[in-house]
PDB file of N, CA and C in Angstrom:
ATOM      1  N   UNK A   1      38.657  -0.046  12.928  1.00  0.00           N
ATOM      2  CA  UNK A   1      37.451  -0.500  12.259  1.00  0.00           C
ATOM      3  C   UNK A   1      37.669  -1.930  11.730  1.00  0.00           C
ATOM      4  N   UNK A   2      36.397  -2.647  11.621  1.00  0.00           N
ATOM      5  CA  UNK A   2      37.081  -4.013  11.003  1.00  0.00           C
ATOM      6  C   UNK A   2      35.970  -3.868   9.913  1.00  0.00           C
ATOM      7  N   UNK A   3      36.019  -4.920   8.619  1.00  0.00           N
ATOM      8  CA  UNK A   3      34.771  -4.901   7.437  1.00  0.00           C
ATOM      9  C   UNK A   3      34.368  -5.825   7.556  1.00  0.00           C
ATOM     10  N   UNK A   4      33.049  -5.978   7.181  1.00  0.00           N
ATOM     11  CA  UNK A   4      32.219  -7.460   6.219  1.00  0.00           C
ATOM     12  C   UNK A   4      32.687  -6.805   4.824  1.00  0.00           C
ATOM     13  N   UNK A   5      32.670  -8.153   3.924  1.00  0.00           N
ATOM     14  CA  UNK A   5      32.726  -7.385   2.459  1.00  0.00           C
ATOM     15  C   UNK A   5      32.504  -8.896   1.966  1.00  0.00           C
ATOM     16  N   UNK A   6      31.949  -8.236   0.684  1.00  0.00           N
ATOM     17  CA  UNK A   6      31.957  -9.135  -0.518  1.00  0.00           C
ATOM     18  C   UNK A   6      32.471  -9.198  -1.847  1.00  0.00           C
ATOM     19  N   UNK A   7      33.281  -9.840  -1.917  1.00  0.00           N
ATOM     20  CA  UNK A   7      33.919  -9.892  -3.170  1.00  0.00           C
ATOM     21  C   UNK A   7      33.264 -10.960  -4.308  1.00  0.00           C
ATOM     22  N   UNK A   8      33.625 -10.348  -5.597  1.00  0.00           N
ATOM     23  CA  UNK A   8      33.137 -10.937  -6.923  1.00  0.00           C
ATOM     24  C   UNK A   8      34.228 -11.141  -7.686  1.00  0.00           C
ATOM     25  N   UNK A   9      34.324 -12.395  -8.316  1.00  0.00           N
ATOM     26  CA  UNK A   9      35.006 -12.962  -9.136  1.00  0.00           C
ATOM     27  C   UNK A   9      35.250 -12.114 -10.481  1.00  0.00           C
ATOM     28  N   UNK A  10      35.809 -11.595 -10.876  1.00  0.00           N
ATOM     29  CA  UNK A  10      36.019 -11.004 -12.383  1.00  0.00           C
ATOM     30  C   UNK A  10      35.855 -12.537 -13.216  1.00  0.00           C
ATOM     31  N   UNK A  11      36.532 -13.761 -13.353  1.00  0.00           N
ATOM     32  CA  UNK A  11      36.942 -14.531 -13.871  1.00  0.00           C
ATOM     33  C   UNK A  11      35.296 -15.211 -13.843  1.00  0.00           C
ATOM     34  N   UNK A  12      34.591 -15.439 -12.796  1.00  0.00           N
ATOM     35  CA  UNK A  12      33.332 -16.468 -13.341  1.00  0.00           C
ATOM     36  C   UNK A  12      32.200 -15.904 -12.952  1.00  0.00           C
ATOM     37  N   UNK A  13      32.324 -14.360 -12.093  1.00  0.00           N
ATOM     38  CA  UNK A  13      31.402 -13.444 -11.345  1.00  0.00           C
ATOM     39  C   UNK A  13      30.737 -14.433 -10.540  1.00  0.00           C
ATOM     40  N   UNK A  14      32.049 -15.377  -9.676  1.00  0.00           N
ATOM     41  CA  UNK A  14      31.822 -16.209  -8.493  1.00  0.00           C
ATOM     42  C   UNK A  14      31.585 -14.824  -6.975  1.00  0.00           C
ATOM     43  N   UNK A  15      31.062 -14.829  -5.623  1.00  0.00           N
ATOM     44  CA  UNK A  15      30.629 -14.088  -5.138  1.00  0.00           C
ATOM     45  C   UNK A  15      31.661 -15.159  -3.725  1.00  0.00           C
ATOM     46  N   UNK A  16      32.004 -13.788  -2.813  1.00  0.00           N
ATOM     47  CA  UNK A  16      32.481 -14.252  -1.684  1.00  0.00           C
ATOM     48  C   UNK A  16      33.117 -13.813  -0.755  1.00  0.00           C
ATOM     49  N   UNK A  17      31.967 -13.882   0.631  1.00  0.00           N
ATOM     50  CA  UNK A  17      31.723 -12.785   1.712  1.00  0.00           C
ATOM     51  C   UNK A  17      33.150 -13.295   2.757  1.00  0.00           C
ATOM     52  N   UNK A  18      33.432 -12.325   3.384  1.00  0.00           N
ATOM     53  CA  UNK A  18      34.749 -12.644   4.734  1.00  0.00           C
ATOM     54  C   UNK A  18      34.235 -11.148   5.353  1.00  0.00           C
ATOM     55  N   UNK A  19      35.263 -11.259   6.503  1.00  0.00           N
ATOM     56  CA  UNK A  19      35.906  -9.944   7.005  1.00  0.00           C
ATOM     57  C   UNK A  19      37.183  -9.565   7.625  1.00  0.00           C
ATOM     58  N   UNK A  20      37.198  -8.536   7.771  1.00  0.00           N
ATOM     59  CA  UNK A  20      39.112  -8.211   7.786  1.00  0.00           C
ATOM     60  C   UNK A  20      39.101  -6.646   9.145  1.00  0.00           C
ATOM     61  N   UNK A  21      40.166  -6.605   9.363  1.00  0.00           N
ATOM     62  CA  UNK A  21      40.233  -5.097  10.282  1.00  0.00           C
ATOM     63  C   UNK A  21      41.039  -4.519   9.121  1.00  0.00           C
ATOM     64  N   UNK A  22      41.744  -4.742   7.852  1.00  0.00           N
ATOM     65  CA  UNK A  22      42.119  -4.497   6.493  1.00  0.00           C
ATOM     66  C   UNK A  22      41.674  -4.506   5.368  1.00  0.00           C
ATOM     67  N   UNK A  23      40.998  -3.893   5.058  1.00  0.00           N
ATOM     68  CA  UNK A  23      40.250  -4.405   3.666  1.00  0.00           C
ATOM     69  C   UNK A  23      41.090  -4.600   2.454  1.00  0.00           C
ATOM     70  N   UNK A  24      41.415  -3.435   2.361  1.00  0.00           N
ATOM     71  CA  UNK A  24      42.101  -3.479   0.978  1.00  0.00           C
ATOM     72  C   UNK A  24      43.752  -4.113   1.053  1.00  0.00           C
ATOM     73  N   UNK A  25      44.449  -4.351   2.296  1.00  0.00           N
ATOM     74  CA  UNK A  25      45.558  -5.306   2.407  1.00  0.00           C
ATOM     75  C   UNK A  25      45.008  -6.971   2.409  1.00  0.00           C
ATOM     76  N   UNK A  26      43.449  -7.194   2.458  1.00  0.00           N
ATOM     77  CA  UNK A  26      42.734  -9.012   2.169  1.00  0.00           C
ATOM     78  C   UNK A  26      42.460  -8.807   0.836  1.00  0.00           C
ATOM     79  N   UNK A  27      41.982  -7.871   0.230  1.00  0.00           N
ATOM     80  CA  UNK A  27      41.520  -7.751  -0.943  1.00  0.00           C
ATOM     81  C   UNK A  27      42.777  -8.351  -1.560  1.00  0.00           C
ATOM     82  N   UNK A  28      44.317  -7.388  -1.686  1.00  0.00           N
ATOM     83  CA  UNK A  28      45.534  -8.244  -2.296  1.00  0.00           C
ATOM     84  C   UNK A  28      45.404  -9.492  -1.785  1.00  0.00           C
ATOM     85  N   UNK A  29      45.524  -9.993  -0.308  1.00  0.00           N
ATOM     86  CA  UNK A  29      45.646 -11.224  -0.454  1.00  0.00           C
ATOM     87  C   UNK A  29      45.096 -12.096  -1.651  1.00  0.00           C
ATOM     88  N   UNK A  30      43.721 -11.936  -1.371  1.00  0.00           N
ATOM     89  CA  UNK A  30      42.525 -12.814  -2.308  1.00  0.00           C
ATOM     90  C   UNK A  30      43.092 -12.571  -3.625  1.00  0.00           C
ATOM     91  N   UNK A  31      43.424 -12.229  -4.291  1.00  0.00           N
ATOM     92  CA  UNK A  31      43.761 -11.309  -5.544  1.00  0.00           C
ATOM     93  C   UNK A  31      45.764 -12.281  -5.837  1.00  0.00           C
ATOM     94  N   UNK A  32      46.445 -11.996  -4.830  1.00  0.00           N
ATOM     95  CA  UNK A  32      47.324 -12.424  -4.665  1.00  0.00           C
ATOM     96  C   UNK A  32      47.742 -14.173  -4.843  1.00  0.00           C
ATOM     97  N   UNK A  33      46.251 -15.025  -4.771  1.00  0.00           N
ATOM     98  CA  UNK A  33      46.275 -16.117  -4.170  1.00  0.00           C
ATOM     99  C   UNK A  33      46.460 -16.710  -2.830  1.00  0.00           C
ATOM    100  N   UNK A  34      46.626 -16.151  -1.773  1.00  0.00           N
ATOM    101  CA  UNK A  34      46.693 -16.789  -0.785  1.00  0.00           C
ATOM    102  C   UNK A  34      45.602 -17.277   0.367  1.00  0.00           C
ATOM    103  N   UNK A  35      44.723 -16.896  -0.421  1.00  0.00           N
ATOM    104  CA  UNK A  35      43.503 -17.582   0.086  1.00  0.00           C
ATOM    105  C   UNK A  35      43.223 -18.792  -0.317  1.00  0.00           C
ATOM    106  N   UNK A  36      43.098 -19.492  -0.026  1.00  0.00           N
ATOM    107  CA  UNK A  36      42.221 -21.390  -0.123  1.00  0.00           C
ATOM    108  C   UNK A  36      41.327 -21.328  -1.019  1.00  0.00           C
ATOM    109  N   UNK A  37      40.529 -20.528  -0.425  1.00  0.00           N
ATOM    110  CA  UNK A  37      38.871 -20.356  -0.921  1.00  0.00           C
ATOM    111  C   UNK A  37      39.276 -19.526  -2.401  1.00  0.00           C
ATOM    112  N   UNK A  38      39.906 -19.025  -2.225  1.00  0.00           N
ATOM    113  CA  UNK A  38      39.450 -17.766  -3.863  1.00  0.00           C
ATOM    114  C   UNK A  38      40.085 -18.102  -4.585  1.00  0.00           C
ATOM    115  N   UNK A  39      41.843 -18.575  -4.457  1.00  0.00           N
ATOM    116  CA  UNK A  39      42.892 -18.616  -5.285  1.00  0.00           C
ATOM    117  C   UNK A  39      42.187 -18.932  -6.166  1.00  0.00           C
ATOM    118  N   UNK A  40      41.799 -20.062  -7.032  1.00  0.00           N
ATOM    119  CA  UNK A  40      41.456 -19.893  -8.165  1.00  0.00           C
ATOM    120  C   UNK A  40      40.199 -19.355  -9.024  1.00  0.00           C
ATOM    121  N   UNK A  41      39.817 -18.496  -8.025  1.00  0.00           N
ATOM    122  CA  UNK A  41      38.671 -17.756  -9.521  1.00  0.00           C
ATOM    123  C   UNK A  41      39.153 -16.237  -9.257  1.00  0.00           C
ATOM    124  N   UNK A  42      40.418 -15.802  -8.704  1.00  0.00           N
ATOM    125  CA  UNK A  42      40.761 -14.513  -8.985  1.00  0.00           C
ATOM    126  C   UNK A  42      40.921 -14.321 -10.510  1.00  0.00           C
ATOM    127  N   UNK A  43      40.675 -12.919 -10.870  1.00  0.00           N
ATOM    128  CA  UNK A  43      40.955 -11.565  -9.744  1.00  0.00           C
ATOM    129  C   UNK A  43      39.720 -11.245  -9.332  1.00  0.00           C
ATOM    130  N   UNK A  44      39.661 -10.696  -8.314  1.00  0.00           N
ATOM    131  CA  UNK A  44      38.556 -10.101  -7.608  1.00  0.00           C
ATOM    132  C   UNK A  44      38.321  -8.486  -7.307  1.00  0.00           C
ATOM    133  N   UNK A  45      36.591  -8.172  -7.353  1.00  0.00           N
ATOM    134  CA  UNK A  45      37.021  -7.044  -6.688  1.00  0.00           C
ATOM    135  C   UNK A  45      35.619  -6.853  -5.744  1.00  0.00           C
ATOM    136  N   UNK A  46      35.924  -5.707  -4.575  1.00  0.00           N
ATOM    137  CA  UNK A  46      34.951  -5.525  -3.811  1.00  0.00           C
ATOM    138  C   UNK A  46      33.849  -4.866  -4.290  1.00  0.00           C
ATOM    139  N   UNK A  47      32.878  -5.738  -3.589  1.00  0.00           N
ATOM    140  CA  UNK A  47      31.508  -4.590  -4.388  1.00  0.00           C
ATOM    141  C   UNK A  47      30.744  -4.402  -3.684  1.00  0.00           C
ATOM    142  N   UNK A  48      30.485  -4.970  -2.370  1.00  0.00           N
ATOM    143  CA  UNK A  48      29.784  -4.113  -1.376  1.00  0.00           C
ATOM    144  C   UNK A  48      31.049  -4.373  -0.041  1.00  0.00           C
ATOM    145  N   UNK A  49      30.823  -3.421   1.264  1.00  0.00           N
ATOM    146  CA  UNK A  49      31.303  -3.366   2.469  1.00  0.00           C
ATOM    147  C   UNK A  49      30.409  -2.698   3.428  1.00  0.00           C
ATOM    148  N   UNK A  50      31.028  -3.299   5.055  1.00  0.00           N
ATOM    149  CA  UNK A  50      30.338  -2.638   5.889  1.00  0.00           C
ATOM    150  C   UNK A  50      31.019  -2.561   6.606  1.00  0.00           C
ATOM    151  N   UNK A  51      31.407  -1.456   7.848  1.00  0.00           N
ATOM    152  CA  UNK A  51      32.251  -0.968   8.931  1.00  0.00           C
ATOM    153  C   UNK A  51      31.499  -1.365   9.934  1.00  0.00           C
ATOM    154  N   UNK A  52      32.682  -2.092  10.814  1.00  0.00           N
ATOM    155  CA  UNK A  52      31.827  -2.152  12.298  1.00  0.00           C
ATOM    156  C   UNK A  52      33.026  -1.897  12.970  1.00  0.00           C
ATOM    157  N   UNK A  53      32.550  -1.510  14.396  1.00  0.00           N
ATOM    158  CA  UNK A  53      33.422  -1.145  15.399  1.00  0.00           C
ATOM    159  C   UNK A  53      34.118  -2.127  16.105  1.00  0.00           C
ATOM    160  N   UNK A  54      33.790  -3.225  16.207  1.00  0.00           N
ATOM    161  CA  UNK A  54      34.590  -4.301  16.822  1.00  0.00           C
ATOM    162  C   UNK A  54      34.521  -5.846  15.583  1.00  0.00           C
ATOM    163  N   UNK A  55      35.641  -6.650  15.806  1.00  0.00           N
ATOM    164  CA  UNK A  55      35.640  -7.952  15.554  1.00  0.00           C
ATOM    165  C   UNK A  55      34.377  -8.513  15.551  1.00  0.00           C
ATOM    166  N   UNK A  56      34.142  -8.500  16.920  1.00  0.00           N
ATOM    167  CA  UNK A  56      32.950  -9.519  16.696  1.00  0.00           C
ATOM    168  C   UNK A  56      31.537  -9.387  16.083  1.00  0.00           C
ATOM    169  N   UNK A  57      31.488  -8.170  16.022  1.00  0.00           N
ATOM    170  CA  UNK A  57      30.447  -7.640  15.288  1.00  0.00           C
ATOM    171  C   UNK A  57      30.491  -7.446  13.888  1.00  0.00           C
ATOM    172  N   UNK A  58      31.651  -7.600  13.301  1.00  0.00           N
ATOM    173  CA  UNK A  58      31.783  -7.618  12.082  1.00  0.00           C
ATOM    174  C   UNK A  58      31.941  -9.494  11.617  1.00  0.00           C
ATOM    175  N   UNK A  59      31.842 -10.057  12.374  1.00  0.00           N
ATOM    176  CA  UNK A  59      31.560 -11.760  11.877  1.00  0.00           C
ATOM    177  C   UNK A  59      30.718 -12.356  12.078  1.00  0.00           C
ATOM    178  N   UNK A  60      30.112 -11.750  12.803  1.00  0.00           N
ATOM    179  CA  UNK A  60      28.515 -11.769  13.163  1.00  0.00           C
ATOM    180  C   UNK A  60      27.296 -11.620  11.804  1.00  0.00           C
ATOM    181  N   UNK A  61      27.941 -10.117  11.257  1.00  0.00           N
ATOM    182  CA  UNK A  61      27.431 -10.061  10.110  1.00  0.00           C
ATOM    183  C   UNK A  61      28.082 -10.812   9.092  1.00  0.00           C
ATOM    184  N   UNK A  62      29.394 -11.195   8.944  1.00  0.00           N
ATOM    185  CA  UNK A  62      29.322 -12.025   7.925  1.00  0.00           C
ATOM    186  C   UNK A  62      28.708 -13.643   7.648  1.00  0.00           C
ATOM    187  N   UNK A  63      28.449 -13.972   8.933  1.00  0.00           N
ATOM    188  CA  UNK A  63      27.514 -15.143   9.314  1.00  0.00           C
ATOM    189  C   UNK A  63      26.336 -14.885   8.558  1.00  0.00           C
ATOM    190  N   UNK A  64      25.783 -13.873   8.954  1.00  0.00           N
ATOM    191  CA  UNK A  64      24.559 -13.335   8.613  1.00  0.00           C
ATOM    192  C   UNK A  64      24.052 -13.041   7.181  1.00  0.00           C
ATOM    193  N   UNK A  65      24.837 -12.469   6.602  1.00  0.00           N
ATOM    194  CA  UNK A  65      25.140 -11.998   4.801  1.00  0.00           C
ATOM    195  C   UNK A  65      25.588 -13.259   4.365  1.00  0.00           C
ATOM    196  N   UNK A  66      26.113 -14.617   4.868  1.00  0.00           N
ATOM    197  CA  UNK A  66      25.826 -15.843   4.227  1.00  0.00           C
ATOM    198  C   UNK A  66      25.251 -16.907   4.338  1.00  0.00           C
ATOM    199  N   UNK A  67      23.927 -16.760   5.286  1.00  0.00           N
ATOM    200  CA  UNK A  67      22.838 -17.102   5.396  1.00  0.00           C
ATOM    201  C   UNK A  67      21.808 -17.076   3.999  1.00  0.00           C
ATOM    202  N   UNK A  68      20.536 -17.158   4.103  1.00  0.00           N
ATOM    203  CA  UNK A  68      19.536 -17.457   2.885  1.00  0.00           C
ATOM    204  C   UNK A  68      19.014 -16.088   3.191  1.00  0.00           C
ATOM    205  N   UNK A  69      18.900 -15.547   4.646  1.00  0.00           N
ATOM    206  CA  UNK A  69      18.326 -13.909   4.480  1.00  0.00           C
ATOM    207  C   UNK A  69      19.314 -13.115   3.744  1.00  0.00           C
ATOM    208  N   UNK A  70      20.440 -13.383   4.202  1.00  0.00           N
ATOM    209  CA  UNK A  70      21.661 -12.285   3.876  1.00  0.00           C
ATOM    210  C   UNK A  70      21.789 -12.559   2.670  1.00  0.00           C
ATOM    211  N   UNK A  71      21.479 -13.333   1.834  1.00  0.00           N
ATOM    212  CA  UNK A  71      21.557 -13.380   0.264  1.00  0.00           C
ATOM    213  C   UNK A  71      20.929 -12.893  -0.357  1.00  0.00           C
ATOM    214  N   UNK A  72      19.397 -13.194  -0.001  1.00  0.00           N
ATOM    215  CA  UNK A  72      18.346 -12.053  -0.160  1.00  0.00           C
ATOM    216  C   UNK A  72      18.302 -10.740  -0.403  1.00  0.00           C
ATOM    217  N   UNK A  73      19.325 -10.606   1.197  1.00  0.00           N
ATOM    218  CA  UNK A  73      19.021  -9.572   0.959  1.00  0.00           C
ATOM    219  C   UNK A  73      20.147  -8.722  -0.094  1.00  0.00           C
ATOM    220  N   UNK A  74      21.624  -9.389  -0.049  1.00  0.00           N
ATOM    221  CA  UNK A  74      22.444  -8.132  -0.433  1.00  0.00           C
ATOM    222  C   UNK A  74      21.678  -8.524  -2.245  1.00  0.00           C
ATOM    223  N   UNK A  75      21.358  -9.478  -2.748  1.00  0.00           N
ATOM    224  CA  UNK A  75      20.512  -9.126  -4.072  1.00  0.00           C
ATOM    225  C   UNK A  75      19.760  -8.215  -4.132  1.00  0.00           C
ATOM    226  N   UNK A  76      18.859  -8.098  -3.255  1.00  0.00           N
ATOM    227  CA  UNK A  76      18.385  -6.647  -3.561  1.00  0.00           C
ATOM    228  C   UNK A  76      18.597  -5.319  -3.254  1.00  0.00           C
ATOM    229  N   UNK A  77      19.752  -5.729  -2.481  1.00  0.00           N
ATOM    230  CA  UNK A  77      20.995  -4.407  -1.895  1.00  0.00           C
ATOM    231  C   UNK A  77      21.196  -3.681  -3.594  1.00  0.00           C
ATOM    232  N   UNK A  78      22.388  -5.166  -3.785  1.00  0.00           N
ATOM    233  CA  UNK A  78      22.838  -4.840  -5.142  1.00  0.00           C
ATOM    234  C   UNK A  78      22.614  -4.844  -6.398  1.00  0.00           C
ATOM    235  N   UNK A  79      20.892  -5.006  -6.144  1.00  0.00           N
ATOM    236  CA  UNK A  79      20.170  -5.114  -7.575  1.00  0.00           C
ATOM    237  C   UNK A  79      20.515  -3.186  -8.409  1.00  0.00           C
ATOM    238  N   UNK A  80      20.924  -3.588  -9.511  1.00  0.00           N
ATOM    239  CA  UNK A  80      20.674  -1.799 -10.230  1.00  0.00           C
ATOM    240  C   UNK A  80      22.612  -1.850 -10.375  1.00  0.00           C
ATOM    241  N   UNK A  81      23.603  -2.134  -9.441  1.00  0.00           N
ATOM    242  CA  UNK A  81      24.809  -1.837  -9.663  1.00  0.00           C
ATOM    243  C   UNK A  81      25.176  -2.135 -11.053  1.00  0.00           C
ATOM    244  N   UNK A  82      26.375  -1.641 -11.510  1.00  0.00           N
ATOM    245  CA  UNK A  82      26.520  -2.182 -12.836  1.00  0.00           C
ATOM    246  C   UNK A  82      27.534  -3.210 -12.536  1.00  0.00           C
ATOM    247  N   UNK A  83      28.189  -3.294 -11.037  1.00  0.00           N
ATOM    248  CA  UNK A  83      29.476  -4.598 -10.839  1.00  0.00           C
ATOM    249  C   UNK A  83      28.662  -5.834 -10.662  1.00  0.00           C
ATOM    250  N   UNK A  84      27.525  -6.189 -10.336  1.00  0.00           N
ATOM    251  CA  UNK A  84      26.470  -7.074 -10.168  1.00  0.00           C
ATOM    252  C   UNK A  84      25.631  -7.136 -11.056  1.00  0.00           C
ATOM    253  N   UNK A  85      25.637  -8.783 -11.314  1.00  0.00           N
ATOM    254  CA  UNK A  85      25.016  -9.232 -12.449  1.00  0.00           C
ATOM    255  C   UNK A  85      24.002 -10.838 -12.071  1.00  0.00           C
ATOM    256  N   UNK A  86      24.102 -10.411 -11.188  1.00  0.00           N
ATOM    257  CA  UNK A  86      23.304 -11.744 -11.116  1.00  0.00           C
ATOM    258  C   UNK A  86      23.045 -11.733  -9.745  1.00  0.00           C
TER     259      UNK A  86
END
């Protein structure tokens, strides 16, 4: 299986989509620092995901979920959660 996911900043409830065939071994990364992009507004945690069956279909959607629709929409995905605040 590979994921889309989105992670949220604990530190500034900064928001920030990837994907992995690992979730929770990128999640440490990000968390870890060894990401570019996140190292500094860890720690992070996941608050939404999606399973797809291949690679390419899972970056496809993350293209997509960081687009102006895909923002849209996961706001009103994740409108009501209590890990989402904005």
């Amino acid at each position: 299986m590979f994921y889309t996911y989105i992670l949220k900043s604990n530190k500034n409830g900064r928001m920030y989509t990837g994907s992995t065939n690992d979730l929770r071994k990128r999640l440490k990364q990000h968390n870890d620092g060894k990401s570019t992009f996140t190292k500094r507004d860890k720690p992070y945690e996941v608050i939404y995901y999606e399973a797809c069956l291949n690679k390419d279909d899972a970056r496809s959607r993350e293209l997509q979920l960081k687009s102006g629709y895909g923002k849209r929409y996961l706001k009103n995905r994740l409108r009501g959660f209590p890990s989402q605040t904005g």
